[in-house]
N, C-alpha and C. Protein backbone atom coordinates (compact mmCIF):
# COMPACT_ATOMS: atom_id res chain seq x y z
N UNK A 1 192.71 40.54 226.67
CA UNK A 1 191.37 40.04 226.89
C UNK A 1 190.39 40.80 226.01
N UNK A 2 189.53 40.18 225.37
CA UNK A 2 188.46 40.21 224.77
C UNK A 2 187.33 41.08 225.32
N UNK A 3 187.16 42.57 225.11
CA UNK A 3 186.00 43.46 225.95
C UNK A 3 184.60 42.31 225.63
N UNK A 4 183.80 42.65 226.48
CA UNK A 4 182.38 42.62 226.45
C UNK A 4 181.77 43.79 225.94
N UNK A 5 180.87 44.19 225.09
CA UNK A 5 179.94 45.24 224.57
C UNK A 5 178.39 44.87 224.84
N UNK A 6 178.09 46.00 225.68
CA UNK A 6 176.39 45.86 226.26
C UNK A 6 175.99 47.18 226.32
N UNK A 7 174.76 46.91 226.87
CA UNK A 7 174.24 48.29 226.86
C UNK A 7 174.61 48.49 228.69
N UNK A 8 174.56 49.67 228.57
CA UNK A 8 174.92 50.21 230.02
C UNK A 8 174.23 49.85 231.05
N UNK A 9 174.40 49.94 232.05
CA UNK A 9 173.72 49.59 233.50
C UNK A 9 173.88 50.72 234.48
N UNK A 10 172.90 51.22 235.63
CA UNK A 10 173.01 51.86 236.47
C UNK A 10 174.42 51.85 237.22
N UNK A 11 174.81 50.99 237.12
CA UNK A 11 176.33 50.65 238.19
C UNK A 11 177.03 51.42 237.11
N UNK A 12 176.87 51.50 235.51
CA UNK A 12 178.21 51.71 234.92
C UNK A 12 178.62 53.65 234.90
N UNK A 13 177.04 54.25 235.15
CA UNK A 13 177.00 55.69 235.16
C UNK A 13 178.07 56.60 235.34
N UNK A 14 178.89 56.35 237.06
CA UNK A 14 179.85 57.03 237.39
C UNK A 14 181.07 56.55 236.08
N UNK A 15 181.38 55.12 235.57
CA UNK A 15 182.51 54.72 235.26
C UNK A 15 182.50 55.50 233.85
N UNK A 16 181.26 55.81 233.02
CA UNK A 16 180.91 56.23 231.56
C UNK A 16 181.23 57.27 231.83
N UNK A 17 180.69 58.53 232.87
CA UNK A 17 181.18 59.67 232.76
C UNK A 17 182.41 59.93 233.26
N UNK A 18 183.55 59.45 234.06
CA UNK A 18 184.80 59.01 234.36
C UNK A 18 185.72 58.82 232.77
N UNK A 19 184.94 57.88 231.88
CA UNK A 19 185.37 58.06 230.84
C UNK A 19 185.22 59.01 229.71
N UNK A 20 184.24 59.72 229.89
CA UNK A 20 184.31 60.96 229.06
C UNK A 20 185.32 62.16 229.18
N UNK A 21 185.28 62.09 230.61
CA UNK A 21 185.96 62.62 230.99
C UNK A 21 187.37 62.65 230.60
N UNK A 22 188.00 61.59 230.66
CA UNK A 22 189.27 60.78 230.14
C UNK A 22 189.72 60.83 228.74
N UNK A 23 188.81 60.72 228.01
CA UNK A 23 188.94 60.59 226.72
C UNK A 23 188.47 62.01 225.82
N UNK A 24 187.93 63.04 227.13
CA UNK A 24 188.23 64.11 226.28
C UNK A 24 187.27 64.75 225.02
N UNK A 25 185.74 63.65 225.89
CA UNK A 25 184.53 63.79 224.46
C UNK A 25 183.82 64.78 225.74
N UNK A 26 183.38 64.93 227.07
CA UNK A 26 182.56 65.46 227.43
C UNK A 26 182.93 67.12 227.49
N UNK A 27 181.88 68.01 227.57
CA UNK A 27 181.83 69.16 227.10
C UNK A 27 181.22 69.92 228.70
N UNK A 28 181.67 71.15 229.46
CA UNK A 28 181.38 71.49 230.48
C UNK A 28 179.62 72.27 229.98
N UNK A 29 179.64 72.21 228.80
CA UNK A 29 178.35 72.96 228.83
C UNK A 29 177.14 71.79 228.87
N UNK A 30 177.78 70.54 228.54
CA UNK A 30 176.50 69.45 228.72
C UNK A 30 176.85 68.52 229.67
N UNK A 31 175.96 68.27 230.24
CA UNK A 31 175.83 67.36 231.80
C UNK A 31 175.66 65.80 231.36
N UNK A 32 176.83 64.87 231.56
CA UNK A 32 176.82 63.50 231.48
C UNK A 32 175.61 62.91 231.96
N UNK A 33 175.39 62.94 232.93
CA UNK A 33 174.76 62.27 233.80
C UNK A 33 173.38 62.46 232.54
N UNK A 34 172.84 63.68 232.67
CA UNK A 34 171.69 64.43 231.81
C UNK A 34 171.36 63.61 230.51
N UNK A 35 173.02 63.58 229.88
CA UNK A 35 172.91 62.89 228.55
C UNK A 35 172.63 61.28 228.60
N UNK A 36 173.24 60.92 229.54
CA UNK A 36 173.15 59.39 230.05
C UNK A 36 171.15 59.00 230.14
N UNK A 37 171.13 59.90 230.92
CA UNK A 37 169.64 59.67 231.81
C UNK A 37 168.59 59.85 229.84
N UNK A 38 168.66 60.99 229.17
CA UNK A 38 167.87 61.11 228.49
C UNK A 38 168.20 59.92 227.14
N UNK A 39 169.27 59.61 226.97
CA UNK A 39 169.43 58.65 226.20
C UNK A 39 168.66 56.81 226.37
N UNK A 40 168.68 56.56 227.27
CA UNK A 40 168.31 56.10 228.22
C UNK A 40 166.52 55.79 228.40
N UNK A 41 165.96 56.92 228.45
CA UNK A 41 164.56 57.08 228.93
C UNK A 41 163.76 56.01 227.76
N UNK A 42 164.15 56.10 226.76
CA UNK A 42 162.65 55.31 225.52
C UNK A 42 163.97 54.70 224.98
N UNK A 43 162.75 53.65 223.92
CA UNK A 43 163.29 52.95 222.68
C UNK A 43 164.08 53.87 221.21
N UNK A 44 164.47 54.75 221.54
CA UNK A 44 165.04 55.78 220.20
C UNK A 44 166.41 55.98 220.65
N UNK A 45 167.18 55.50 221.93
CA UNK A 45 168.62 55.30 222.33
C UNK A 45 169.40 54.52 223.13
N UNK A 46 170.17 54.33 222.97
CA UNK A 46 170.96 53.95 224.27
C UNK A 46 172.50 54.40 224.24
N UNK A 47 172.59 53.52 225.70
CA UNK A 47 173.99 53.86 225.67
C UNK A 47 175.29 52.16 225.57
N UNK A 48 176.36 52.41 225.18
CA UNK A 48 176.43 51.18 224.60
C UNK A 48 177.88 51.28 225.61
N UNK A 49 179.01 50.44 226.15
CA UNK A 49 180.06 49.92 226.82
C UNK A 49 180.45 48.64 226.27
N UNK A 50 181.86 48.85 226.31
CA UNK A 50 182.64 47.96 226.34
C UNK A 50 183.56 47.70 227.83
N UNK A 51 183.53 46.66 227.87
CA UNK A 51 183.92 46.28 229.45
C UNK A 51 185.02 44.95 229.50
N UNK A 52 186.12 45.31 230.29
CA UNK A 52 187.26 44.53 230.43
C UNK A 52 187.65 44.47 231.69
N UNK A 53 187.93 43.37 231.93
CA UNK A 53 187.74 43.39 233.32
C UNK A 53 186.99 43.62 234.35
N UNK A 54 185.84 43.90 234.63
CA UNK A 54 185.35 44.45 234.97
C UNK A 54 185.16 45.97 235.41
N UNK A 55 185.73 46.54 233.98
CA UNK A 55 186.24 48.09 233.87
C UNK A 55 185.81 48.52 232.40
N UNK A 56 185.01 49.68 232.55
CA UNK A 56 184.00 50.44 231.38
C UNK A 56 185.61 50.85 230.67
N UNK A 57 185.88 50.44 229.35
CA UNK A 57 187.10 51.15 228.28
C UNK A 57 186.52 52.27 227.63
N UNK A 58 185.19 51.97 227.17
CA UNK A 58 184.95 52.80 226.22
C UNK A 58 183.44 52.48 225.80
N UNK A 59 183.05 53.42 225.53
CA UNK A 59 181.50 53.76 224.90
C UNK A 59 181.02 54.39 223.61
N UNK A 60 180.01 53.88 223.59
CA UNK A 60 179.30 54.86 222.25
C UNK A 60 177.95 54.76 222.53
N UNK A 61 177.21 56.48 222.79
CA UNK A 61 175.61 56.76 222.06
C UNK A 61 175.18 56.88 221.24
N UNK A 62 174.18 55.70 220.92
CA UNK A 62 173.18 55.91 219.39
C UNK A 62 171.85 55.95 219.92
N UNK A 63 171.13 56.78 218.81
CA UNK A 63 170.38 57.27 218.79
C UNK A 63 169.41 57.44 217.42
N UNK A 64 168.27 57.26 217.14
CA UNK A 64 167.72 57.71 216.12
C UNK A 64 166.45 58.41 216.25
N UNK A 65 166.07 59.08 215.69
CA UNK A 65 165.23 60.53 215.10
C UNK A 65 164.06 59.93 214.50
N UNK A 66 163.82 58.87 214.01
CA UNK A 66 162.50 58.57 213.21
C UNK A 66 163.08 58.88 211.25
N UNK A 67 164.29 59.47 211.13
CA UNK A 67 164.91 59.61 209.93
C UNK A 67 166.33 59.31 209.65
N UNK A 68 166.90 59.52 210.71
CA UNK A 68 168.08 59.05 210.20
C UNK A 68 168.90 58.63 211.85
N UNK A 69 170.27 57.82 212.29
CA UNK A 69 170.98 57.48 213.25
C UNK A 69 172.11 58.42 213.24
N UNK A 70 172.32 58.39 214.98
CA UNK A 70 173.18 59.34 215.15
C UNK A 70 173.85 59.01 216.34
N UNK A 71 175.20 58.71 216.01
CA UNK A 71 176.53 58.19 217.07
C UNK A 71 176.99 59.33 218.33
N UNK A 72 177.06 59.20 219.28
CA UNK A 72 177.93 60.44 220.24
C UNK A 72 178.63 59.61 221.21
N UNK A 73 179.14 60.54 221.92
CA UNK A 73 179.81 60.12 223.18
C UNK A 73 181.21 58.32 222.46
N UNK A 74 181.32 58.34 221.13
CA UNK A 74 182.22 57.54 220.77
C UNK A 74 183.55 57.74 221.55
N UNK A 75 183.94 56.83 222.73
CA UNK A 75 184.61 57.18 223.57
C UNK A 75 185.74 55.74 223.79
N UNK A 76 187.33 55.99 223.84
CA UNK A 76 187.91 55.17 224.41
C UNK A 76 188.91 55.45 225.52
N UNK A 77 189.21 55.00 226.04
CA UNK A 77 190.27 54.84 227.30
C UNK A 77 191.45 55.45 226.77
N UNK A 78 192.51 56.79 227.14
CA UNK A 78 193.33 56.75 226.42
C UNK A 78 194.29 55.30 226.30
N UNK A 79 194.39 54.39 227.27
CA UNK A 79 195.26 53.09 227.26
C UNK A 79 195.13 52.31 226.30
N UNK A 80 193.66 52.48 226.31
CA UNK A 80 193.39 51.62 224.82
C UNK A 80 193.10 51.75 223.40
N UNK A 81 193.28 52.83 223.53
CA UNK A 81 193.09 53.94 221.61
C UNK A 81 194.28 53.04 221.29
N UNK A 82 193.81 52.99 219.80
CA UNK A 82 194.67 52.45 218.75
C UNK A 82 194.57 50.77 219.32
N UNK A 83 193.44 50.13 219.74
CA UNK A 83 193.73 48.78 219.59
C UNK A 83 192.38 48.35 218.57
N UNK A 84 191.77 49.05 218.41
CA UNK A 84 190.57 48.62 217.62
C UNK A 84 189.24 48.60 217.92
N UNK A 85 189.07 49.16 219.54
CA UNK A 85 188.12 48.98 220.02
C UNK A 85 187.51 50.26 219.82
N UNK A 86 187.70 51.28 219.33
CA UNK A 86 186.87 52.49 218.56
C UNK A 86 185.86 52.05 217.91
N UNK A 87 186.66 51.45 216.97
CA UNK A 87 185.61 51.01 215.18
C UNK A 87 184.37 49.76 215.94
N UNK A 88 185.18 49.02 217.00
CA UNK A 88 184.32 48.03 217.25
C UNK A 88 183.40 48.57 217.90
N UNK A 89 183.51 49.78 219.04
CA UNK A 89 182.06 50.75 219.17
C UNK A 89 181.48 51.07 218.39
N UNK A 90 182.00 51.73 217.33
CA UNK A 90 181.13 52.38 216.24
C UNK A 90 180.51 51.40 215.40
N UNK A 91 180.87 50.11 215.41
CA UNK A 91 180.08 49.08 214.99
C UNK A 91 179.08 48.25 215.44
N UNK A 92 179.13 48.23 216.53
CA UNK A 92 178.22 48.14 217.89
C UNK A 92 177.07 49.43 217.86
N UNK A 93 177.10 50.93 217.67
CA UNK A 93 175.97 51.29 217.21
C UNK A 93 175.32 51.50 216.20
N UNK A 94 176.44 51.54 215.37
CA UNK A 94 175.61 50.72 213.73
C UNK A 94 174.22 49.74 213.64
N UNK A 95 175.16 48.72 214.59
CA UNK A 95 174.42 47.31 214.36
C UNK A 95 173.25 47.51 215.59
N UNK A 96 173.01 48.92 216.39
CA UNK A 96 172.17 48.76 217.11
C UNK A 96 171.29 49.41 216.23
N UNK A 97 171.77 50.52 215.36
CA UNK A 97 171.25 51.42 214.75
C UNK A 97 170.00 50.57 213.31
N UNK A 98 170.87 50.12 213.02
CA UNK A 98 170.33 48.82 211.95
C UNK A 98 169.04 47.85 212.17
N UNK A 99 169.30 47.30 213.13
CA UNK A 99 168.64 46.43 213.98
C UNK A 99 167.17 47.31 214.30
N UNK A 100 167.23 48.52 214.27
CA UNK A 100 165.91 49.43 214.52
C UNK A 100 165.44 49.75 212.50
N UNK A 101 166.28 49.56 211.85
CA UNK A 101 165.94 49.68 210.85
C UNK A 101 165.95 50.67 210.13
N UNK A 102 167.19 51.21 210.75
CA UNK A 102 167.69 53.28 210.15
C UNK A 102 169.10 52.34 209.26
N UNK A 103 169.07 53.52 208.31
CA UNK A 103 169.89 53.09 207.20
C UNK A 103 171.25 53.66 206.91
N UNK A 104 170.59 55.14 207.88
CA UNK A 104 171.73 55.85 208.03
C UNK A 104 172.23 56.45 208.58
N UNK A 105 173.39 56.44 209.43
CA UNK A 105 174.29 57.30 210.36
C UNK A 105 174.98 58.43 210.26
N UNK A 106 175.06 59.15 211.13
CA UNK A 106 175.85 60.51 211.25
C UNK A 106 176.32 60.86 212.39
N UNK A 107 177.59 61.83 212.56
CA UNK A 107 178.08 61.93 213.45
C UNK A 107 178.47 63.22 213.75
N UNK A 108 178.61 63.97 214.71
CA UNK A 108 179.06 64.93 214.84
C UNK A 108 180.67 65.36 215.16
N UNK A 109 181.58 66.03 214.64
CA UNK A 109 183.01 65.95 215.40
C UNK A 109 183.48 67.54 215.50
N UNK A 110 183.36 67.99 216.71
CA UNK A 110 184.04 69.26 216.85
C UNK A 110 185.29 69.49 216.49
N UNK A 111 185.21 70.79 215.73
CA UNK A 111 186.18 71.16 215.03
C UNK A 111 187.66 71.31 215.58
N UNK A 112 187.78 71.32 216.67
CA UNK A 112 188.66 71.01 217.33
C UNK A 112 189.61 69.51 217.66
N UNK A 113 188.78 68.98 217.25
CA UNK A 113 189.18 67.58 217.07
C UNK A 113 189.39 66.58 215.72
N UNK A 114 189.68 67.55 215.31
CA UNK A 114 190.53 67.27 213.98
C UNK A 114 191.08 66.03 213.84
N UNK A 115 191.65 65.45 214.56
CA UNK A 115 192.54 64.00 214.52
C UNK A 115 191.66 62.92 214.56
N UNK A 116 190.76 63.01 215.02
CA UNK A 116 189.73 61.71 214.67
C UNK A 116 189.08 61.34 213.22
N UNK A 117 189.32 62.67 212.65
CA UNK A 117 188.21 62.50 210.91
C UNK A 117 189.19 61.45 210.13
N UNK A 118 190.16 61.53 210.48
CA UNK A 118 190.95 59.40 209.69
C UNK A 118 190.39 58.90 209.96
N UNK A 119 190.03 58.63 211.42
CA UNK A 119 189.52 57.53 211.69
C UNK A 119 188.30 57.37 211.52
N UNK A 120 187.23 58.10 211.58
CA UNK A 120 186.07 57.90 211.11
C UNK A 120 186.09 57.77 209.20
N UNK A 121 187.00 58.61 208.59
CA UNK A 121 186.79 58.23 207.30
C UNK A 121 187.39 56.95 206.68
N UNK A 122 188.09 56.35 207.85
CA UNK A 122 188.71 54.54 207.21
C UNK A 122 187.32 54.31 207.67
N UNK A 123 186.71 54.40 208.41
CA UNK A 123 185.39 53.47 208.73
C UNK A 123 184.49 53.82 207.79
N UNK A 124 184.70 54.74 206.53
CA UNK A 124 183.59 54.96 205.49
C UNK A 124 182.70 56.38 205.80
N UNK A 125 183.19 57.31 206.89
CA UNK A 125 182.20 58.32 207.07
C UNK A 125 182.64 59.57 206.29
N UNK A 126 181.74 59.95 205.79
CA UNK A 126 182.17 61.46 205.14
C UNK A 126 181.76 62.73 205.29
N UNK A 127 182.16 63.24 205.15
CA UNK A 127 181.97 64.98 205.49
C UNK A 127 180.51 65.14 204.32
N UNK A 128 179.23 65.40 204.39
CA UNK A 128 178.33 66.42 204.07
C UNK A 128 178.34 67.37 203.28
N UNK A 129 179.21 68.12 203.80
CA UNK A 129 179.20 69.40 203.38
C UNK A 129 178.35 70.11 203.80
N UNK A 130 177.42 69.75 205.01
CA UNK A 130 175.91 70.60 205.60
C UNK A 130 176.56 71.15 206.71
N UNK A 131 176.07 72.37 206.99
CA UNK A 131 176.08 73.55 208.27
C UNK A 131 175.17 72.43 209.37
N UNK A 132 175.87 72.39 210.55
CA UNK A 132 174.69 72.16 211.77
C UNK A 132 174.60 73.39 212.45
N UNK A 133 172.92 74.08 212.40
CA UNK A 133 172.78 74.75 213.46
C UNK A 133 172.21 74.03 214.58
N UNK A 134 172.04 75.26 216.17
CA UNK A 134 171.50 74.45 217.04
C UNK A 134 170.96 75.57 217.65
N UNK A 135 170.02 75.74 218.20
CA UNK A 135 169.36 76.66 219.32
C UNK A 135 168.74 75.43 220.74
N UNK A 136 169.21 76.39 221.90
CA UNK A 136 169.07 75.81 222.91
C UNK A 136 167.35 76.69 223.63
N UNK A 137 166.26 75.33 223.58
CA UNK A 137 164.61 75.92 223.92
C UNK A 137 164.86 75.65 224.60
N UNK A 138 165.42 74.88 225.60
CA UNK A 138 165.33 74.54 227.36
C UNK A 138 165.79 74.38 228.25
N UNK A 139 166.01 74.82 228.88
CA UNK A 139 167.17 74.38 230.40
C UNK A 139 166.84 73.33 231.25
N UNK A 140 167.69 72.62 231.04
CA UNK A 140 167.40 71.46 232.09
C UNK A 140 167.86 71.74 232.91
């Protein structure tokens, strides 16, 4: 069956972070729910699902800055990795990304997760070569 891709809904909250969980993108130092809720709040993100059956497979957050788009939480079901429905997220926030009129995307991939940079580089993404720093101003 053919997923559905939408933007998220209050009902889908528990099932998105269920899948982060699953798939091995969420991080104990950042709070789903947190990331959900702030993505969420204005017109500069959302959160995006694919849905089968009436069951969340997989997700992706985009987001843009006023300069450039930026993918996270690119997430699938382990059941369903390797059917195609990755790229079709990551094309889904492209085309949300686009649609706002950003030209260009970026992504972040912890270094630990090494096995995904194929797959993002068949989809055309490339390594930079730029340092990300980060300092944390606030506690939520």
């Amino acid at each position: 069956m053919m997923p559905t891709i939408r933007k998220i809904e209050d009902a889908d909250v528990p099932a998105v972070i269920a899948l982060w969980h699953e798939a091995g993108v969420a991080r104990p130092w950042n709070d789903p729910a947190t990331d959900i809720a702030f993505a969420r709040r204005g017109d500069h993100g959302t959160v995006l699902v694919a849905e089968v059956e009436g069951r969340v497979v997989a997700s992706a957050m985009a987001g843009e800055d006023g300069h450039r788009g930026w993918l996270y939480y690119v997430a699938v079901a382990p059941g369903q990795q390797g059917s195609g429905l990755g790229r079709r997220m990551v094309e889904a926030g492209e085309a949300w990304l686009a649609a706002r009129g950003v030209w260009k995307v970026q992504l972040l991939v912890r270094r630990e997760n090494d096995g995904v940079l194929g797959f993002y580089d068949h989809l055309g993404y490339r390594d930079t070569n730029a340092v990300c720093l980060q300092k944390v101003i606030a506690k939520t």
